[in-house]
PDB file of N, CA and C in Angstrom:
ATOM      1  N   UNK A   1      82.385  98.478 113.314  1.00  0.00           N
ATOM      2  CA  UNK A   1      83.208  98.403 112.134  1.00  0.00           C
ATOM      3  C   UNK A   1      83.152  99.718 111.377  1.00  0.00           C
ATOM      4  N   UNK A   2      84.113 100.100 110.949  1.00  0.00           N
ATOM      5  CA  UNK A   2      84.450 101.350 109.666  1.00  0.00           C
ATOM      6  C   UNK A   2      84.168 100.838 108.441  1.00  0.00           C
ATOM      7  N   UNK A   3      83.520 101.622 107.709  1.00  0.00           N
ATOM      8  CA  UNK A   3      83.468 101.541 106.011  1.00  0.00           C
ATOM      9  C   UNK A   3      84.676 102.040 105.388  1.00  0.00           C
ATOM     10  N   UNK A   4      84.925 101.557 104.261  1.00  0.00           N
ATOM     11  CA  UNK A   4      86.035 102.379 103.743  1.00  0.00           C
ATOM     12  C   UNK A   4      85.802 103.860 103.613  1.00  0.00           C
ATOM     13  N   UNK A   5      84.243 104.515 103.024  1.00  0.00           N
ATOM     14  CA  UNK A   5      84.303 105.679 103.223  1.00  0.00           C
ATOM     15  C   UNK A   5      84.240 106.301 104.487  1.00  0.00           C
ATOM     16  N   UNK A   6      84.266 106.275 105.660  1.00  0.00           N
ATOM     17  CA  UNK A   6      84.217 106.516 106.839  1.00  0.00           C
ATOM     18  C   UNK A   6      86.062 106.255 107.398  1.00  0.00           C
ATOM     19  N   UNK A   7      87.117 106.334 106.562  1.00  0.00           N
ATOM     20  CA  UNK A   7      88.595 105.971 106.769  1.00  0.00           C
ATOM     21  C   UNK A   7      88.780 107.884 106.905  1.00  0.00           C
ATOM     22  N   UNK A   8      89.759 108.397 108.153  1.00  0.00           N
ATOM     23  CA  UNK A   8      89.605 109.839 107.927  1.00  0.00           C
ATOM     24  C   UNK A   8      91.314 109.777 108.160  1.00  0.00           C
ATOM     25  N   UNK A   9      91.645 110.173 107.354  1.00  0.00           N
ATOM     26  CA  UNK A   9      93.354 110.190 107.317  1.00  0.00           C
ATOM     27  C   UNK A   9      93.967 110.591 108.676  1.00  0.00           C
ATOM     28  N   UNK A  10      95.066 110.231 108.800  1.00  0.00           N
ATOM     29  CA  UNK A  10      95.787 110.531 110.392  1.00  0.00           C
ATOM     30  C   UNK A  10      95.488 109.690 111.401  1.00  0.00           C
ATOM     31  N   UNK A  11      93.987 108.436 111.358  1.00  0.00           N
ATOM     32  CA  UNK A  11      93.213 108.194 112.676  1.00  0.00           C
ATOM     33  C   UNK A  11      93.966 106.588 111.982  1.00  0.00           C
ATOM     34  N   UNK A  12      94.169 105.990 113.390  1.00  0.00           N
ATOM     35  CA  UNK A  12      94.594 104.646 112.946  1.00  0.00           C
ATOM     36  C   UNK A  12      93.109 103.688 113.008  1.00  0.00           C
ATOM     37  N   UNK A  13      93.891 102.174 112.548  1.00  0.00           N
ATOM     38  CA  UNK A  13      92.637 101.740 112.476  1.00  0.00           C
ATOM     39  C   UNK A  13      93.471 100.096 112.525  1.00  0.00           C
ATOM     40  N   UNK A  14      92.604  98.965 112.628  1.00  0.00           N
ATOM     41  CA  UNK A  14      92.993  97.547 112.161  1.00  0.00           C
ATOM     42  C   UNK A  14      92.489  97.265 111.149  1.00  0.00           C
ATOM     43  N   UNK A  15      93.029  97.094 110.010  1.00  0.00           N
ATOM     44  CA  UNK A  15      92.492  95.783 108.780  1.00  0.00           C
ATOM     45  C   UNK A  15      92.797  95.026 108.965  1.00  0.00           C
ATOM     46  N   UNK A  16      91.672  93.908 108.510  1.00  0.00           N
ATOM     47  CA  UNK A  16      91.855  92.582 108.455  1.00  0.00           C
ATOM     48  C   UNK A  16      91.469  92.483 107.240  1.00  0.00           C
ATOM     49  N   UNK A  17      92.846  91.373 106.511  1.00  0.00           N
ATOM     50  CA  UNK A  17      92.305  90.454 105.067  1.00  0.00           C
ATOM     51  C   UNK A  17      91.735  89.739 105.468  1.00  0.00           C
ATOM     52  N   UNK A  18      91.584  89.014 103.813  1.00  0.00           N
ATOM     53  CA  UNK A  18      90.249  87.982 103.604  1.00  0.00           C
ATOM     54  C   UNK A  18      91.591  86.645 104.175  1.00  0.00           C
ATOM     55  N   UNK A  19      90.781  85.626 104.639  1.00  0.00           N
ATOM     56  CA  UNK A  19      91.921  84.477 105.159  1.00  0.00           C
ATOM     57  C   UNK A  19      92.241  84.074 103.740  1.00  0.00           C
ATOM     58  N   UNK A  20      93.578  82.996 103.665  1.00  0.00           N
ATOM     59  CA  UNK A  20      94.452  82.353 102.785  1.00  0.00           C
ATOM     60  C   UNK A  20      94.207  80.926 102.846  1.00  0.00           C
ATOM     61  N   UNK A  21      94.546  79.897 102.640  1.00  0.00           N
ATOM     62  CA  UNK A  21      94.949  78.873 103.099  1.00  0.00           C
ATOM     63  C   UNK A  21      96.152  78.382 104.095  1.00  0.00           C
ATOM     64  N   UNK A  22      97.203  79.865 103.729  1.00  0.00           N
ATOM     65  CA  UNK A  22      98.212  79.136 104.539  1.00  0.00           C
ATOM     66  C   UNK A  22      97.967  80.136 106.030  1.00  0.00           C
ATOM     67  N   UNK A  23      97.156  81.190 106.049  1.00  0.00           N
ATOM     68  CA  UNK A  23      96.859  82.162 107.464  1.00  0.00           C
ATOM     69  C   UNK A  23      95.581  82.073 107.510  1.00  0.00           C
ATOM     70  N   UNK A  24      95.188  82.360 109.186  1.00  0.00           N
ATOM     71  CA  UNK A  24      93.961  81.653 109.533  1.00  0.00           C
ATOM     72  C   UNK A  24      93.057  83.243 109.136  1.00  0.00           C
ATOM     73  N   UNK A  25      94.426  84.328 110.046  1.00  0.00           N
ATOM     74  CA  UNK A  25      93.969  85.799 109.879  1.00  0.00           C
ATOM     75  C   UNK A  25      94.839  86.691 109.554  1.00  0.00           C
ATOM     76  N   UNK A  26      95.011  87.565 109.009  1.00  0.00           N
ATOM     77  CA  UNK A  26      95.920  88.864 108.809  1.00  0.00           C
ATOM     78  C   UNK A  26      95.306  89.924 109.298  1.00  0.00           C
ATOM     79  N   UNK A  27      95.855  90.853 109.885  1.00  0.00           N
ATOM     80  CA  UNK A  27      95.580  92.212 110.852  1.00  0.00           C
ATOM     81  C   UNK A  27      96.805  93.023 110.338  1.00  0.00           C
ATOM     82  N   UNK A  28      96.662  94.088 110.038  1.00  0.00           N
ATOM     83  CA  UNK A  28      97.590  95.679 110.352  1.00  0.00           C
ATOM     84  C   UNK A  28      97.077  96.733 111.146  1.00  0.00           C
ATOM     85  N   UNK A  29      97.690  96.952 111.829  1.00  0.00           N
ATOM     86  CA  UNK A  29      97.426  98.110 112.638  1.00  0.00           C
ATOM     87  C   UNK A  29      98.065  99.691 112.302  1.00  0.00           C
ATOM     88  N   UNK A  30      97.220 100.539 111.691  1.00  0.00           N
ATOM     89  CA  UNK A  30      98.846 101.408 111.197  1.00  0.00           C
ATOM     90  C   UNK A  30      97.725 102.899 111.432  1.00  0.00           C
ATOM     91  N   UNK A  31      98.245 103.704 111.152  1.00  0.00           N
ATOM     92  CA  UNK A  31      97.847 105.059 110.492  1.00  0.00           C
ATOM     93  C   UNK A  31      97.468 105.460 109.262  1.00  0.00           C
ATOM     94  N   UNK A  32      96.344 105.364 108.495  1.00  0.00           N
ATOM     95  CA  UNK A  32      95.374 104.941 107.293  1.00  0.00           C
ATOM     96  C   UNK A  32      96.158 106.493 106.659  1.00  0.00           C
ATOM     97  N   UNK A  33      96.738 106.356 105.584  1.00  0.00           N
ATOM     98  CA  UNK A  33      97.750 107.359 105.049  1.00  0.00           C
ATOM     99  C   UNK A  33      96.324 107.680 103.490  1.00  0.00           C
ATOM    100  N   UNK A  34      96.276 107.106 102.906  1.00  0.00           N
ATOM    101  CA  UNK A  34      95.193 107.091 101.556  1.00  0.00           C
ATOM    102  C   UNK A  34      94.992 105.910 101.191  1.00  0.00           C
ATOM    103  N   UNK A  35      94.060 105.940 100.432  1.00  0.00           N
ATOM    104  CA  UNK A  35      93.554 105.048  98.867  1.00  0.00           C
ATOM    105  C   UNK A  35      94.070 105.943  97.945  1.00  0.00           C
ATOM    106  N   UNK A  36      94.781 104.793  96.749  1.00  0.00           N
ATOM    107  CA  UNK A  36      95.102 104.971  95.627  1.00  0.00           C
ATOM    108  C   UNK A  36      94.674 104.685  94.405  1.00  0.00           C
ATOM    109  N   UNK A  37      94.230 104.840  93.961  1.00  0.00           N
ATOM    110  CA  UNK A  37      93.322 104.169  92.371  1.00  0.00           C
ATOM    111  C   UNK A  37      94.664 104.109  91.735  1.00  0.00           C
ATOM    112  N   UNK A  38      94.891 102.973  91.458  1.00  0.00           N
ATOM    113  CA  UNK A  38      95.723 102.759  90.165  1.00  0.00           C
ATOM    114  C   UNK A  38      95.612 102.616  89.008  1.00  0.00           C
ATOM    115  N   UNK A  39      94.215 101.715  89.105  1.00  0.00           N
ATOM    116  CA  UNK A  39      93.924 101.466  87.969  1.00  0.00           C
ATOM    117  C   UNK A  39      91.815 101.325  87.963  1.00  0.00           C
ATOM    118  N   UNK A  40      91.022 101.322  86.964  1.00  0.00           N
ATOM    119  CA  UNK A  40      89.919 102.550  87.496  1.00  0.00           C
ATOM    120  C   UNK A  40      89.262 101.196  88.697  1.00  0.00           C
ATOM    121  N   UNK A  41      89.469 100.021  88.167  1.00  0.00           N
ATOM    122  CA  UNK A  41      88.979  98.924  88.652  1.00  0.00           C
ATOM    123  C   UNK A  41      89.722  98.412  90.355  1.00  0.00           C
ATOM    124  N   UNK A  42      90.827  99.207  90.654  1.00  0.00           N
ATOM    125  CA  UNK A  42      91.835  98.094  91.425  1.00  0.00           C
ATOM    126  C   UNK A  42      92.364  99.599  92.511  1.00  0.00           C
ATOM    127  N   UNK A  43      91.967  99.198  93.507  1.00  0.00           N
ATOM    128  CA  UNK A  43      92.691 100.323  94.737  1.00  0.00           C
ATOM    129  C   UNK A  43      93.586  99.895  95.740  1.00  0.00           C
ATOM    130  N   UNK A  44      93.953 100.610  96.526  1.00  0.00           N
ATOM    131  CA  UNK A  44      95.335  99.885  97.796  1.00  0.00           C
ATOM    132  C   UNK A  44      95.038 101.157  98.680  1.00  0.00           C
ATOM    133  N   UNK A  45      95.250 100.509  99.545  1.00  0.00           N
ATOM    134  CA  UNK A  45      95.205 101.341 101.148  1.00  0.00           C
ATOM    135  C   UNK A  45      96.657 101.659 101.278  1.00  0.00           C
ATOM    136  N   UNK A  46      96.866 102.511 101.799  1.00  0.00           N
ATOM    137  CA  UNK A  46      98.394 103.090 101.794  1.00  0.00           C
ATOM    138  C   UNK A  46      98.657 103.112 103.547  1.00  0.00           C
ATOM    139  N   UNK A  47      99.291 102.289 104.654  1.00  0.00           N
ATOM    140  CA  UNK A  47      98.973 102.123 106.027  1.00  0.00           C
ATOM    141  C   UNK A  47     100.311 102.818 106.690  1.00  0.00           C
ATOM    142  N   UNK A  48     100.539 103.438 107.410  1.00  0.00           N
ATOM    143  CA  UNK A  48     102.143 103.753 108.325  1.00  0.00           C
ATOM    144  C   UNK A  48     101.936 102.777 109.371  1.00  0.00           C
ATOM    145  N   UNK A  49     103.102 101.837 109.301  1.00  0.00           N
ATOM    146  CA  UNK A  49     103.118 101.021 110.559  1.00  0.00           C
ATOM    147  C   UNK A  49     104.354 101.135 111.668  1.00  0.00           C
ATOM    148  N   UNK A  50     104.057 100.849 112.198  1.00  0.00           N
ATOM    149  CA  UNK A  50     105.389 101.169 113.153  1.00  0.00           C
ATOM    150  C   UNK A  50     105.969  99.746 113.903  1.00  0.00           C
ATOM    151  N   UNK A  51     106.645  99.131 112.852  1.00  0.00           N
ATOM    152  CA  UNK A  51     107.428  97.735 113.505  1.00  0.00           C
ATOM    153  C   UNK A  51     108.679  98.221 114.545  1.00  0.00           C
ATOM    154  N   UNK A  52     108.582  97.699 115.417  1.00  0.00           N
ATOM    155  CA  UNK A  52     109.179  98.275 116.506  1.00  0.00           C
ATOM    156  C   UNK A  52     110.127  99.097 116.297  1.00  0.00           C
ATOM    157  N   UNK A  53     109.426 100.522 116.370  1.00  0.00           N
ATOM    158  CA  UNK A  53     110.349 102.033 116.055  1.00  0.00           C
ATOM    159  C   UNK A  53     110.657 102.264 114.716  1.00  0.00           C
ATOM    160  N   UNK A  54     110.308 101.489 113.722  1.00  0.00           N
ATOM    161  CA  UNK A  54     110.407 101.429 112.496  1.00  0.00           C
ATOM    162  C   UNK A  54     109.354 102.108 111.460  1.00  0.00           C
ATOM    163  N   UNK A  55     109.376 103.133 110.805  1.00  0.00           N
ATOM    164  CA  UNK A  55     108.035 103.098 110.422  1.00  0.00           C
ATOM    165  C   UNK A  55     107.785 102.608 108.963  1.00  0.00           C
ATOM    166  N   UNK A  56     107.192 101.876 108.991  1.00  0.00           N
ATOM    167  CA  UNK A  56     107.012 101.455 107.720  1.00  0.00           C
ATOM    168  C   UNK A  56     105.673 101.366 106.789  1.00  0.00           C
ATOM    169  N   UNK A  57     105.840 102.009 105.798  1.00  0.00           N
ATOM    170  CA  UNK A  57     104.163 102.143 104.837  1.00  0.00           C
ATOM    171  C   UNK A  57     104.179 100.591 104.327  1.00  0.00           C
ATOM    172  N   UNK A  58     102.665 100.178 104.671  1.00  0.00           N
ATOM    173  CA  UNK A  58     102.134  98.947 104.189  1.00  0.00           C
ATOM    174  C   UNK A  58     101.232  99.377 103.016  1.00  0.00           C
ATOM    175  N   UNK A  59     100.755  98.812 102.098  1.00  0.00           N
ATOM    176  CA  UNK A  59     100.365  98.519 100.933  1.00  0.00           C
ATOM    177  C   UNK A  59      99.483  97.430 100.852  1.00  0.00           C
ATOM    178  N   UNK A  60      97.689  97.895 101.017  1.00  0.00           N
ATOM    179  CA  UNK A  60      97.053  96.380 101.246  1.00  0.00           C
ATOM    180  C   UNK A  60      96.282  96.735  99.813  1.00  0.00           C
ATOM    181  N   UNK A  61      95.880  95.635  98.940  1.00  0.00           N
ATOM    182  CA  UNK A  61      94.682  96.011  98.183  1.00  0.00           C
ATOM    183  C   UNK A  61      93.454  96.206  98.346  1.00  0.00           C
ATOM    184  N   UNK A  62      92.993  96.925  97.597  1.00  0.00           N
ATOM    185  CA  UNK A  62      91.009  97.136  98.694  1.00  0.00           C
ATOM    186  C   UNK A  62      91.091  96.199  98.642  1.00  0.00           C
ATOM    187  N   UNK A  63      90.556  95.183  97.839  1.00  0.00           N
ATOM    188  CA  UNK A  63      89.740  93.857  97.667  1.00  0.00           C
ATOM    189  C   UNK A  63      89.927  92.697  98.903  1.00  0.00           C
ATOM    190  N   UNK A  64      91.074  92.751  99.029  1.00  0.00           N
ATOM    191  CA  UNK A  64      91.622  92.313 100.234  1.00  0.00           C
ATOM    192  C   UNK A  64      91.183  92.328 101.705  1.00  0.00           C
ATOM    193  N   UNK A  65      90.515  93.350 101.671  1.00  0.00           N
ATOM    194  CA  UNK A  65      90.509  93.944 103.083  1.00  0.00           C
ATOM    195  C   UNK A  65      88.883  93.895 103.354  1.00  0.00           C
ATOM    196  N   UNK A  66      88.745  92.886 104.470  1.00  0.00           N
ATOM    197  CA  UNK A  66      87.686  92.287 104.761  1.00  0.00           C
ATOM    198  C   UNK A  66      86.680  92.985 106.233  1.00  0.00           C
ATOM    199  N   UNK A  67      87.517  93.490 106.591  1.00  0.00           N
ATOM    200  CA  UNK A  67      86.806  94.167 107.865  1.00  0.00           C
ATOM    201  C   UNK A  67      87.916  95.232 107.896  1.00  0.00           C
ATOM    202  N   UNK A  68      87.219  96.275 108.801  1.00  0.00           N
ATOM    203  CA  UNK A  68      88.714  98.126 109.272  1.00  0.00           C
ATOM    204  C   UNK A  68      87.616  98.091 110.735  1.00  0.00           C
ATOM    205  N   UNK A  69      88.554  98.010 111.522  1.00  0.00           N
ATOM    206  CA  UNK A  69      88.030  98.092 113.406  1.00  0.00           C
ATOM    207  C   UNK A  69      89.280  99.634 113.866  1.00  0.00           C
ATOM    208  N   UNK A  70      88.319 100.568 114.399  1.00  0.00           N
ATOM    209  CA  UNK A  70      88.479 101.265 115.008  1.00  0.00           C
ATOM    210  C   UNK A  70      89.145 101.140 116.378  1.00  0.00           C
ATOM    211  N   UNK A  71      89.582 102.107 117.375  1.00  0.00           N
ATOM    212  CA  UNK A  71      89.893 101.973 118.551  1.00  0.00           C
ATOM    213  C   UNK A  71      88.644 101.586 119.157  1.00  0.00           C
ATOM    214  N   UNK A  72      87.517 102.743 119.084  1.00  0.00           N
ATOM    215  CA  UNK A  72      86.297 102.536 119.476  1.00  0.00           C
ATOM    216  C   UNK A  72      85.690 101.230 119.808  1.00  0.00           C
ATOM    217  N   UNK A  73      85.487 100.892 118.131  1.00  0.00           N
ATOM    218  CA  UNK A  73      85.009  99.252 117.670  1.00  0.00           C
ATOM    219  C   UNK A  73      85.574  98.434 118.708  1.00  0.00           C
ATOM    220  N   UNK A  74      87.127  98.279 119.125  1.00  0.00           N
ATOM    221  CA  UNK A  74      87.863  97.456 119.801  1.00  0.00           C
ATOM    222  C   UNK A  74      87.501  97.062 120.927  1.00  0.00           C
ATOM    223  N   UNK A  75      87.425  98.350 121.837  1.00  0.00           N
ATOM    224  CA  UNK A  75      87.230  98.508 123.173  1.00  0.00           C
ATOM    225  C   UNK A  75      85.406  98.935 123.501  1.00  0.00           C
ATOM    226  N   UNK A  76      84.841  98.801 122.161  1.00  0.00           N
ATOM    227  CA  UNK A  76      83.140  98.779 122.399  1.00  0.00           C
ATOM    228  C   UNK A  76      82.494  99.742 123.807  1.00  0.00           C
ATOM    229  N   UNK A  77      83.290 100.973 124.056  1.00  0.00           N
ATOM    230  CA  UNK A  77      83.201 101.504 125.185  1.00  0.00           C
ATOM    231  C   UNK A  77      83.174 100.831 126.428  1.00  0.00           C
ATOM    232  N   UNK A  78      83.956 100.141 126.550  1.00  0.00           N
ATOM    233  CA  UNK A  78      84.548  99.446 128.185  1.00  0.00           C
ATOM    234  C   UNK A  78      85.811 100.095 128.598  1.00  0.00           C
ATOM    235  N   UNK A  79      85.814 101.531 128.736  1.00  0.00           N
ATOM    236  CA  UNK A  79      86.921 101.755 129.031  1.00  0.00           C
ATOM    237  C   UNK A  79      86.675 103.215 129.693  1.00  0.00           C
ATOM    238  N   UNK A  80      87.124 103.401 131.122  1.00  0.00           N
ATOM    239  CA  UNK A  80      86.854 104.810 131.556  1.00  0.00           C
ATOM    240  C   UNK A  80      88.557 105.587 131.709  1.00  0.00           C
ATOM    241  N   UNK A  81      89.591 105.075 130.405  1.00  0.00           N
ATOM    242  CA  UNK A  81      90.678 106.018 129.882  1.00  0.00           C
ATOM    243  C   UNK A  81      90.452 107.245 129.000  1.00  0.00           C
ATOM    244  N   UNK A  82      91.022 108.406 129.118  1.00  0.00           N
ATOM    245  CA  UNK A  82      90.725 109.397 128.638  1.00  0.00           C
ATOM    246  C   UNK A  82      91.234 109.306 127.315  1.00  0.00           C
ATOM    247  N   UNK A  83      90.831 109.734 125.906  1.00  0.00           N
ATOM    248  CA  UNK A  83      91.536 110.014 124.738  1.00  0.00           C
ATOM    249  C   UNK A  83      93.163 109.640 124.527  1.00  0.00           C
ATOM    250  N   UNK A  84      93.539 110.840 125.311  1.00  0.00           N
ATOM    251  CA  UNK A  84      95.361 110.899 124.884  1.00  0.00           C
ATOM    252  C   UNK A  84      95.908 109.712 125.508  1.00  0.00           C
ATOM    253  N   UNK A  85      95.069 108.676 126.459  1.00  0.00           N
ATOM    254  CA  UNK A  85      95.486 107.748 127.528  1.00  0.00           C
ATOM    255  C   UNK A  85      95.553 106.600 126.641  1.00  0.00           C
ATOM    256  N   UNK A  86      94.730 106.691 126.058  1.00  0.00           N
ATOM    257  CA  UNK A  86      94.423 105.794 124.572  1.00  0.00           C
ATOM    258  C   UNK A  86      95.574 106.040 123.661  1.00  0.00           C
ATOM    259  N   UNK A  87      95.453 106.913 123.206  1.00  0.00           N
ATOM    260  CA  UNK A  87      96.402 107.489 122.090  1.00  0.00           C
ATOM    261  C   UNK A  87      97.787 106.385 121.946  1.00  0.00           C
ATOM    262  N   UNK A  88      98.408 107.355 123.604  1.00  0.00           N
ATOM    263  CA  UNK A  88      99.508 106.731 123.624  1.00  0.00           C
ATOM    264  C   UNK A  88      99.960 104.861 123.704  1.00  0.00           C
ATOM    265  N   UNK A  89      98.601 104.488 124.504  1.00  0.00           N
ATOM    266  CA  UNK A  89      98.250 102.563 124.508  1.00  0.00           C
ATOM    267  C   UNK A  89      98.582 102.538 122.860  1.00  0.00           C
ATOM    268  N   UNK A  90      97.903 102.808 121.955  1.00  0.00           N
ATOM    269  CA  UNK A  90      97.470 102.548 120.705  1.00  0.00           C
ATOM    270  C   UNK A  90      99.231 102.717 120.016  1.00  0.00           C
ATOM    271  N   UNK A  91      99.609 103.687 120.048  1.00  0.00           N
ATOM    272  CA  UNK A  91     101.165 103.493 119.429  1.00  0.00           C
ATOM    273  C   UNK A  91     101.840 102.414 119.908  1.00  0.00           C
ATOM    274  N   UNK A  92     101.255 101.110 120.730  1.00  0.00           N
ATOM    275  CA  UNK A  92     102.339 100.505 120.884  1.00  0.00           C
ATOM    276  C   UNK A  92     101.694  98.822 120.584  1.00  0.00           C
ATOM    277  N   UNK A  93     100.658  99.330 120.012  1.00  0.00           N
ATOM    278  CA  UNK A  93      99.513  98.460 119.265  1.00  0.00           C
ATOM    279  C   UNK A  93     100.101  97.864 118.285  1.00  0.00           C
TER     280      UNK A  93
END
């Protein structure tokens, strides 16, 4: 798992929120763009997602966001693909 301070701009990542009642889980998969302080108490993750060919910035609140999984984290090193082999898997994540 990633800490929020351990988020390095450009590198994608998965968040997961905290569950709802009406969802069991929520996941984004995007390109971790910033944190925003809005207000001194209250922050938001700023995410680029890419809905099919679409790119679209998501907007999660910290508080919200219950776990951040890496590529790494994902695949827990079971994988003898090279970097860019990844890369390109991952854009279609």
């Amino acid at each position: 798992m990633v800490s929020i301070n351990e988020l390095k701009q450009g590198n994608r990542y998965t968040f997961y929120e905290q569950r709802t009642a009406l969802h069991s889980e929520i996941s984004y998969r995007g390109t971790f763009l910033e944190i925003r302080h809005i207000k001194p108490t209250y922050s938001y993750i700023y995410l680029l997602c890419d809905k099919v060919n679409r790119k679209v910035v998501s907007i999660i609140p910290l508080p919200w966001i219950r776990k951040i999984e890496s590529m790494d984290d994902i695949l827990q090193g079971k994988t003898v693909l090279c970097p860019d082999v990844l890369t390109v898997i991952d854009e279609f994540l």
